[in-house]
Protein backbone atom coordinates (compact mmCIF):
# COMPACT_ATOMS: atom_id res chain seq x y z
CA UNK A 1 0.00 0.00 0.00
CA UNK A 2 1.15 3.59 -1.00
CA UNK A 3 1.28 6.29 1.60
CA UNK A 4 -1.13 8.70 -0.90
CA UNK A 5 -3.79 9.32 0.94
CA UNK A 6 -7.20 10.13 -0.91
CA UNK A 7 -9.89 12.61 0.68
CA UNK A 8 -12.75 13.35 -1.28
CA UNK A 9 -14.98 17.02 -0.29
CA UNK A 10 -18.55 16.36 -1.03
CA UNK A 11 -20.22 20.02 0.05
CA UNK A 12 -23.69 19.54 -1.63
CA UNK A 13 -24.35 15.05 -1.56
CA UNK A 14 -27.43 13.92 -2.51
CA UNK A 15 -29.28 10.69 -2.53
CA UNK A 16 -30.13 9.66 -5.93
CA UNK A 17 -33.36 8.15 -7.00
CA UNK A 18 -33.44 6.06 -10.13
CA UNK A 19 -35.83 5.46 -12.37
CA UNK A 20 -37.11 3.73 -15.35
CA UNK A 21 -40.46 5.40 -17.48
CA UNK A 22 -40.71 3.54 -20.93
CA UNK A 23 -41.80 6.31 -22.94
CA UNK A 24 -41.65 9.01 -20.43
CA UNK A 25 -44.00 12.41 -21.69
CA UNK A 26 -43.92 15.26 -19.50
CA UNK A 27 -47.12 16.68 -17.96
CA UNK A 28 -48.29 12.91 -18.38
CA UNK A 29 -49.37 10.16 -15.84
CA UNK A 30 -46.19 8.09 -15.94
CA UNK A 31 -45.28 4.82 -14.48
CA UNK A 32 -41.96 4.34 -13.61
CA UNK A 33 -40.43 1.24 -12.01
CA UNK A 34 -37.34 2.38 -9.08
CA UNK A 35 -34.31 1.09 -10.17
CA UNK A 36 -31.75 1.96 -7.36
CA UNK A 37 -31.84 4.71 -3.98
CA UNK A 38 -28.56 5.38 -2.70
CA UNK A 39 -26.34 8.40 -0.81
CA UNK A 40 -24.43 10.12 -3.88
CA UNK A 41 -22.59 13.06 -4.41
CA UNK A 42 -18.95 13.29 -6.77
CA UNK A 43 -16.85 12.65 -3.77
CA UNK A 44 -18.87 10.58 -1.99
CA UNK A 45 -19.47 8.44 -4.97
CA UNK A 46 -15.51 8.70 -5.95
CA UNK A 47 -14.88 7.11 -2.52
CA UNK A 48 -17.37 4.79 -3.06
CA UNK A 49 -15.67 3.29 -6.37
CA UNK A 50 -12.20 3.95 -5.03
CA UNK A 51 -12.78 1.06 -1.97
CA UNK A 52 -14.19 -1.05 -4.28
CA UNK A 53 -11.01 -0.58 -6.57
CA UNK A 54 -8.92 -1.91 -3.55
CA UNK A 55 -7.80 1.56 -2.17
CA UNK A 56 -8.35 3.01 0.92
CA UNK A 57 -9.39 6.74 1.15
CA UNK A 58 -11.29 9.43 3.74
CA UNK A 59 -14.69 10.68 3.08
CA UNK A 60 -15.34 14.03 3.94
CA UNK A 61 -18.27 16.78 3.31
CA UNK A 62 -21.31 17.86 4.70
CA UNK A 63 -24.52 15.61 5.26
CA UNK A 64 -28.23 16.32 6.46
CA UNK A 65 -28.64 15.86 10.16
CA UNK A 66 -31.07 13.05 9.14
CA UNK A 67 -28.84 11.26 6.89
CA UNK A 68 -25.52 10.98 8.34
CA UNK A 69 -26.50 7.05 9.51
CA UNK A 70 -27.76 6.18 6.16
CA UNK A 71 -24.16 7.65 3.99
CA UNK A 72 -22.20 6.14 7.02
CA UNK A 73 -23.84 2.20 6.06
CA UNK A 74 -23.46 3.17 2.77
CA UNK A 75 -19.92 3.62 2.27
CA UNK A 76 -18.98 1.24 4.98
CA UNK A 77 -20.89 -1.10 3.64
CA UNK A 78 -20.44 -0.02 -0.38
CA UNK A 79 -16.69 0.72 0.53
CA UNK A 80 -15.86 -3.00 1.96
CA UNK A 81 -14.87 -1.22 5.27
CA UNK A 82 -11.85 1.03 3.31
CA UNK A 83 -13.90 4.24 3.19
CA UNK A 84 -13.37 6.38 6.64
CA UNK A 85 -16.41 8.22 7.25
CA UNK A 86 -15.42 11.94 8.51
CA UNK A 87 -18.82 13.88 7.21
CA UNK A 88 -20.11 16.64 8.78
CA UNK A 89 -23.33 16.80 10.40
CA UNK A 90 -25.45 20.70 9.39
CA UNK A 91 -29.22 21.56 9.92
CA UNK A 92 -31.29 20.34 7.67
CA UNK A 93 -32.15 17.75 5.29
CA UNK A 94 -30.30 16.18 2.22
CA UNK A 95 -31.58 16.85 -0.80
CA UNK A 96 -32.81 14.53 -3.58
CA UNK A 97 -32.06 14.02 -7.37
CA UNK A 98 -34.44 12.29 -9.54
CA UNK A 99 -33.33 10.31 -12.83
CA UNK A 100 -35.57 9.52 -15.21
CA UNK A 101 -34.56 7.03 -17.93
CA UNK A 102 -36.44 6.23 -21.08
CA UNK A 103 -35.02 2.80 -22.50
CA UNK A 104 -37.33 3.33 -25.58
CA UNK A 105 -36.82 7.07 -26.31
CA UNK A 106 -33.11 6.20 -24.96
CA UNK A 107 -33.02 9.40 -23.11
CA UNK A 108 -32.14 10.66 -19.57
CA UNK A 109 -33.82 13.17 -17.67
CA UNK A 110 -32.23 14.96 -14.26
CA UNK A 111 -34.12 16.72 -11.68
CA UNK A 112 -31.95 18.41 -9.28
CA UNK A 113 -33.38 19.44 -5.96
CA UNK A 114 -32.23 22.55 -3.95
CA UNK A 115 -31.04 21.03 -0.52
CA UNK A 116 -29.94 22.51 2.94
CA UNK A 117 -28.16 25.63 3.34
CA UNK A 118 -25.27 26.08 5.69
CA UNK A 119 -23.72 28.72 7.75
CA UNK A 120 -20.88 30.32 8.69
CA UNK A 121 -20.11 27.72 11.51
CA UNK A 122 -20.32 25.02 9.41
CA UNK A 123 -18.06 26.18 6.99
CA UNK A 124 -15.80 26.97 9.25
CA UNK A 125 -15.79 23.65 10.50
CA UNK A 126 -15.74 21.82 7.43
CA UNK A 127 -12.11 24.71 6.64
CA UNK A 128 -11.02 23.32 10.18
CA UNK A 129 -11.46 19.51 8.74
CA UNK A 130 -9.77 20.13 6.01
CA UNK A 131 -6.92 21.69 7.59
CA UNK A 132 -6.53 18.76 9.67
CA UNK A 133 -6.44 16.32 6.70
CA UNK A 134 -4.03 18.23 4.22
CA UNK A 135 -0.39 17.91 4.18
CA UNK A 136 2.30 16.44 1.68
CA UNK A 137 1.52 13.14 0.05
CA UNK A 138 -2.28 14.04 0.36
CA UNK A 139 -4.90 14.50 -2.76
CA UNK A 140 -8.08 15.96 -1.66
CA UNK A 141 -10.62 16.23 -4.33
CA UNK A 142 -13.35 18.75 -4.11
CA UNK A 143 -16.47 17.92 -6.92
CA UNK A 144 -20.24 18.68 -7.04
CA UNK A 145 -22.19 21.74 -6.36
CA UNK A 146 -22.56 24.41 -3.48
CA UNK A 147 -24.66 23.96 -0.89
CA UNK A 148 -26.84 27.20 -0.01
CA UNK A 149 -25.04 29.36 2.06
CA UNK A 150 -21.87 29.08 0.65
CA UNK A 151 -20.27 30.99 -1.55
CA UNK A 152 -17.19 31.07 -4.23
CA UNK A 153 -15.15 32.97 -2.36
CA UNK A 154 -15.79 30.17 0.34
CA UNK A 155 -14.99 27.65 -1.98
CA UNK A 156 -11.94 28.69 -2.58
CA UNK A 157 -10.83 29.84 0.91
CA UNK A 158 -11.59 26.02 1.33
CA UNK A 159 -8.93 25.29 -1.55
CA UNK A 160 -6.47 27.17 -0.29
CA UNK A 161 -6.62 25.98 3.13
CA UNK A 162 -6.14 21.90 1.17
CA UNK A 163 -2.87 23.40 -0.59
CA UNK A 164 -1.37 25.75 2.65
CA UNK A 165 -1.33 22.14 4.07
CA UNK A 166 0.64 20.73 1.11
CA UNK A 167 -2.43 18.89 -0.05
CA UNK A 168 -2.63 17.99 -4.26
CA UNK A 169 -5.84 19.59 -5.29
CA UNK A 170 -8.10 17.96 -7.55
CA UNK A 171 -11.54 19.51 -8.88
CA UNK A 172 -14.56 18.51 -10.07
CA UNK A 173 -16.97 21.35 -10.08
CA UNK A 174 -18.80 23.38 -12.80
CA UNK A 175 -20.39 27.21 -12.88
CA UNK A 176 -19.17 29.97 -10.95
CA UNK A 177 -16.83 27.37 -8.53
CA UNK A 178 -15.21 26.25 -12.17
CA UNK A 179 -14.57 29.80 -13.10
CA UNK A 180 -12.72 30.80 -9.60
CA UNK A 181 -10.39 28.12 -10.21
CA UNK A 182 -8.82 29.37 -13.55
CA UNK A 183 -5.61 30.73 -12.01
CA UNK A 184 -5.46 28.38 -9.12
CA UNK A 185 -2.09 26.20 -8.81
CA UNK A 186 -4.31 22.90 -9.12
CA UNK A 187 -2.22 19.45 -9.54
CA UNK A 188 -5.75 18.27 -11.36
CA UNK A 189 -8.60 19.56 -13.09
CA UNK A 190 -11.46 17.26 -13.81
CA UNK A 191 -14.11 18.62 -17.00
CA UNK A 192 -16.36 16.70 -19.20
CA UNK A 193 -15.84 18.10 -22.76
CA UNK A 194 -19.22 20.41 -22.64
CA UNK A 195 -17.93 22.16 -19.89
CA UNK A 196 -14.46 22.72 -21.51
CA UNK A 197 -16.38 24.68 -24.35
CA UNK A 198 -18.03 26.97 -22.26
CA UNK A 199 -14.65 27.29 -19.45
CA UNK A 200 -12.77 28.61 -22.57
CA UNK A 201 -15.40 30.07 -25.21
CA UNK A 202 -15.40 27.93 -28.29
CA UNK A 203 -16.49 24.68 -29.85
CA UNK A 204 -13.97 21.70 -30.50
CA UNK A 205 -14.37 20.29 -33.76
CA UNK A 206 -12.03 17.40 -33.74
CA UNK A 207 -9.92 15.39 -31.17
CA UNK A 208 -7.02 17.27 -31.98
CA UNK A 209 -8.73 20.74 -30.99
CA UNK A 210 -9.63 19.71 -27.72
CA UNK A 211 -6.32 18.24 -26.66
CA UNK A 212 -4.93 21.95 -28.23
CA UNK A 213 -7.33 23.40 -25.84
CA UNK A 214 -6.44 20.88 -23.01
CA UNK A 215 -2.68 21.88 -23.15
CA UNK A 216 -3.47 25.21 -23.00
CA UNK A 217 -5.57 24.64 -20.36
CA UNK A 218 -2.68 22.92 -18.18
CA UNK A 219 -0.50 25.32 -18.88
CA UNK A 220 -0.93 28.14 -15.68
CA UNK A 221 0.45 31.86 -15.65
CA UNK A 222 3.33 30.67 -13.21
CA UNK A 223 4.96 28.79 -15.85
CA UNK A 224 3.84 25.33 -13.92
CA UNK A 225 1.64 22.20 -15.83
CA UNK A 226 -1.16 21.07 -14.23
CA UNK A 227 -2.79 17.44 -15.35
CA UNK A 228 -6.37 18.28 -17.10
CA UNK A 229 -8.78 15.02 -17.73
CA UNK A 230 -11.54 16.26 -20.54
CA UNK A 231 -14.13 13.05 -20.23
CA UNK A 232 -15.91 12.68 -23.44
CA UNK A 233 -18.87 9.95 -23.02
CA UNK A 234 -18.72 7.08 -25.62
CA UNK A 235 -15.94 8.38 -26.82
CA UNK A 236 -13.87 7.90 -23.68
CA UNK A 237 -11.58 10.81 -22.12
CA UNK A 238 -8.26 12.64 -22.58
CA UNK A 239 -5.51 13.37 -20.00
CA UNK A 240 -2.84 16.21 -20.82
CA UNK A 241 -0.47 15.55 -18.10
CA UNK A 242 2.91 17.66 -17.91
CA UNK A 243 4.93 14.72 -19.66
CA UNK A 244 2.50 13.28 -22.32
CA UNK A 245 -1.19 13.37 -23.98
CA UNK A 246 -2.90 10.25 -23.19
CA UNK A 247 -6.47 9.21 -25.00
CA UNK A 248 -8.39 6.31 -23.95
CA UNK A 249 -11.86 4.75 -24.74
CA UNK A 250 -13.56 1.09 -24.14
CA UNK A 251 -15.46 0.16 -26.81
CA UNK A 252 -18.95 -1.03 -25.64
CA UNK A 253 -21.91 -2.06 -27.60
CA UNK A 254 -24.85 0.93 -26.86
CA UNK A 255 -27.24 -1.80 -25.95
CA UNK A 256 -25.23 -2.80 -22.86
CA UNK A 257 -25.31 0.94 -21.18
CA UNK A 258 -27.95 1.03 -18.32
CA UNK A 259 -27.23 4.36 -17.45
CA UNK A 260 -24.85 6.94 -16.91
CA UNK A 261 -25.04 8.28 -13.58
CA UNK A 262 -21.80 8.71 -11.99
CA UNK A 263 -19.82 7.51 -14.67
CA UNK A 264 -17.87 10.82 -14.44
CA UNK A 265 -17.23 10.00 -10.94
CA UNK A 266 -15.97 6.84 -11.31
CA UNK A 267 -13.58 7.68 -13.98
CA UNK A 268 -11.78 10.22 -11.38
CA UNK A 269 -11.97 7.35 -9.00
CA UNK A 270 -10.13 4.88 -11.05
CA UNK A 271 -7.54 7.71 -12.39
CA UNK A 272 -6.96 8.22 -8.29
CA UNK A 273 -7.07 4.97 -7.95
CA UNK A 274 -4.01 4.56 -9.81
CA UNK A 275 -2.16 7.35 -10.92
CA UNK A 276 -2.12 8.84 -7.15
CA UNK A 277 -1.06 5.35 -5.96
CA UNK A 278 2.04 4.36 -8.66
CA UNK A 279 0.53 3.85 -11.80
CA UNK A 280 1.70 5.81 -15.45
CA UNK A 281 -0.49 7.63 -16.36
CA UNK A 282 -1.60 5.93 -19.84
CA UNK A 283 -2.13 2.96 -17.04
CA UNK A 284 -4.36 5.03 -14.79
CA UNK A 285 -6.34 6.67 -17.51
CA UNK A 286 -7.05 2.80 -18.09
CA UNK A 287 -8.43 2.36 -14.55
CA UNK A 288 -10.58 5.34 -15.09
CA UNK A 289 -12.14 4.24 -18.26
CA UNK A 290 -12.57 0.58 -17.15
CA UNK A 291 -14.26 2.00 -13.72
CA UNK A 292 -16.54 4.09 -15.48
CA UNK A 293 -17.74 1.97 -18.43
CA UNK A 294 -18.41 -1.04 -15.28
CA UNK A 295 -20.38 1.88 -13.88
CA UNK A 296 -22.32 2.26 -17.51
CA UNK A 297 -23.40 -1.15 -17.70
CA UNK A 298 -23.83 -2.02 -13.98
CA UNK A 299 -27.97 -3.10 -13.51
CA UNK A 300 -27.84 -1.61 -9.95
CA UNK A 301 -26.76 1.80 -9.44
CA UNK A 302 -23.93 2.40 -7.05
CA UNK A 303 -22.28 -1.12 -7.68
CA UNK A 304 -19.73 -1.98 -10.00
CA UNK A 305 -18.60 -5.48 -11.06
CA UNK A 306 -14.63 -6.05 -10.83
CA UNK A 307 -15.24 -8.72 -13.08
CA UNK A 308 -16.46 -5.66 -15.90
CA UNK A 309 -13.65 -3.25 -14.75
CA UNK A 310 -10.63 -6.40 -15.69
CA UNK A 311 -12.64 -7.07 -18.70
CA UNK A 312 -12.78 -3.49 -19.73
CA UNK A 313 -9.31 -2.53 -18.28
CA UNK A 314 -8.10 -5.39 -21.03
CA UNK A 315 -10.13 -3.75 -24.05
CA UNK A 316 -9.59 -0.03 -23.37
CA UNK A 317 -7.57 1.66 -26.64
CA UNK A 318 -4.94 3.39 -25.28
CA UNK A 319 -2.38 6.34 -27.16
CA UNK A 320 -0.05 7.58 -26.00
CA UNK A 321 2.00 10.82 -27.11
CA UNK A 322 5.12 12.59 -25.66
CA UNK A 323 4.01 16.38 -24.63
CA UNK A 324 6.28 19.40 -26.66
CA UNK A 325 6.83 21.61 -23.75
């Protein structure tokens, strides 16, 4: 076992409700059959996948003061006993998110509820926990949303209190939180391709634009590289590291996917799982793909098969190119 230690930040979990409406028409009486209820949240489900990958890592965040039990059974039990719980307990309840899925109209709808708001106590608490947890040989990843109450200068007082402590920072996070952390001295920045677009203003017409757009990306004002993932969907994910471009994807046939909630989380979890812990990197962006795609085509949400993730670790195209610096 490596001394890395993983933390994952989850400011704003939810617990996910899935479920499948055959022809699903809004404004309609629909029936829907519930295909999974579980504790969620990016970090919370990067943990998650992490401990069932064979690593061990700390789980950290803010939960509803009604829920704390339930995401403490989860990932203990989810987590094979490798996830340490260290959430912290605010006011108010959890929120839920809703997802729809049409197998015949093969789409995917997302309702996102609101959720508790916090205050200036809890933050500080939560800055206090993280203080505690960062110092060299550390990666603390902060993904999802903001919890009301919080804001981006918050978030980033947060961030800065991970890297005063020596902490690698990884992040995960879209909108306003996204924007703050353009000129922030991150060691990783995790975007799906959409967001890339709109984080830098224009369209990607090919594979070779967006890794362009990805070095530039890595590239920060102090003359230092960060590593930038760009996840893609089907057609896998890209990491621009300071040594090399690396593009993966699994082929899978379309008629296997049952969904793609949290894939993007488990891809971050496998890339943790072993870049952070020894792994090259064309090697780790292999983890990542292989977690996410057993993610895709798992039948029950918030369990993966390492059965899938060896079969798709073995069938995951990999390139590989050197980086010009």
């Amino acid at each position: 076992m490596h001394d890395v230690r993983v933390v994952t930040v989850t400011l704003n979990p939810a617990i996910d409700h899935l479920l499948e409406a055959p022809q699903f028409v809004v404004g309609s009486h629909v029936r829907a059959k519930r295909i999974g209820r579980n504790p969620a949240g990016k970090g919370v489900n990067i943990a998650r996948i992490i401990a069932a990958l064979g690593s061990r890592c700390i789980a950290t965040g803010f939960v509803g003061t009604g829920e704390l039990d339930m995401f403490e059974s989860f990932l203990d039990a989810s987590g094979k006993g490798r996830v340490t719980n260290q959430l912290l307990r605010v006011r108010g309840r959890t929120r839920d998110n809703v997802t729809i899925m049409d197998p015949v109209l093969d789409t995917e709808t997302h309702i996102r509820e609101q959720g508790f708001a916090v205050v200036r106590d809890d933050i500080n608490r939560m800055a206090s926990k993280i203080s505690m947890l960062a110092r060299e040989g550390t990666a603390i990843v902060f993904g999802g949303s903001l919890p009301e109450g919080m804001t981006i200068g918050d978030f980033r007082s947060l961030v800065h209190v991970a890297q005063d402590g020596g902490a690698r920072v990884i992040v995960d996070v879209s909108g306003e939180a996204l924007e703050v952390m353009r000129e922030e001295p991150l060691w990783m920045l995790k975007i799906n391709d959409k967001e890339l677009a709109g984080f830098v203003g224009k369209t990607h017409d090919s594979e070779e634009d967006l890794i362009e757009t990805a070095l530039a990306l890595s590239t920060r004002r102090d003359g230092q590289y960060a590593h930038v993932v760009v996840t893609r969907g089907a057609a896998g994910a890209i990491a621009v590291t300071p040594g090399e471009v690396v593009v993966g994807r699994v082929f899978v046939h379309p008629g296997l996917i049952a969904h793609t909630v949290g894939c993007g989380d488990a891809m971050l979890a496998g890339i943790l799982h072993g870049t952070l812990l020894g792994e090259e990197w064309d090697e780790s962006l292999r983890h990542g793909l292989s977690a996410a795609t057993a993610t895709a085509v798992s039948r029950e949400p918030g369990v993966i098969s390492l059965e899938d993730v060896a079969q798709f670790y073995e069938a995951a195209d990999m390139q590989v190119t050197a980086r010009i610096m």
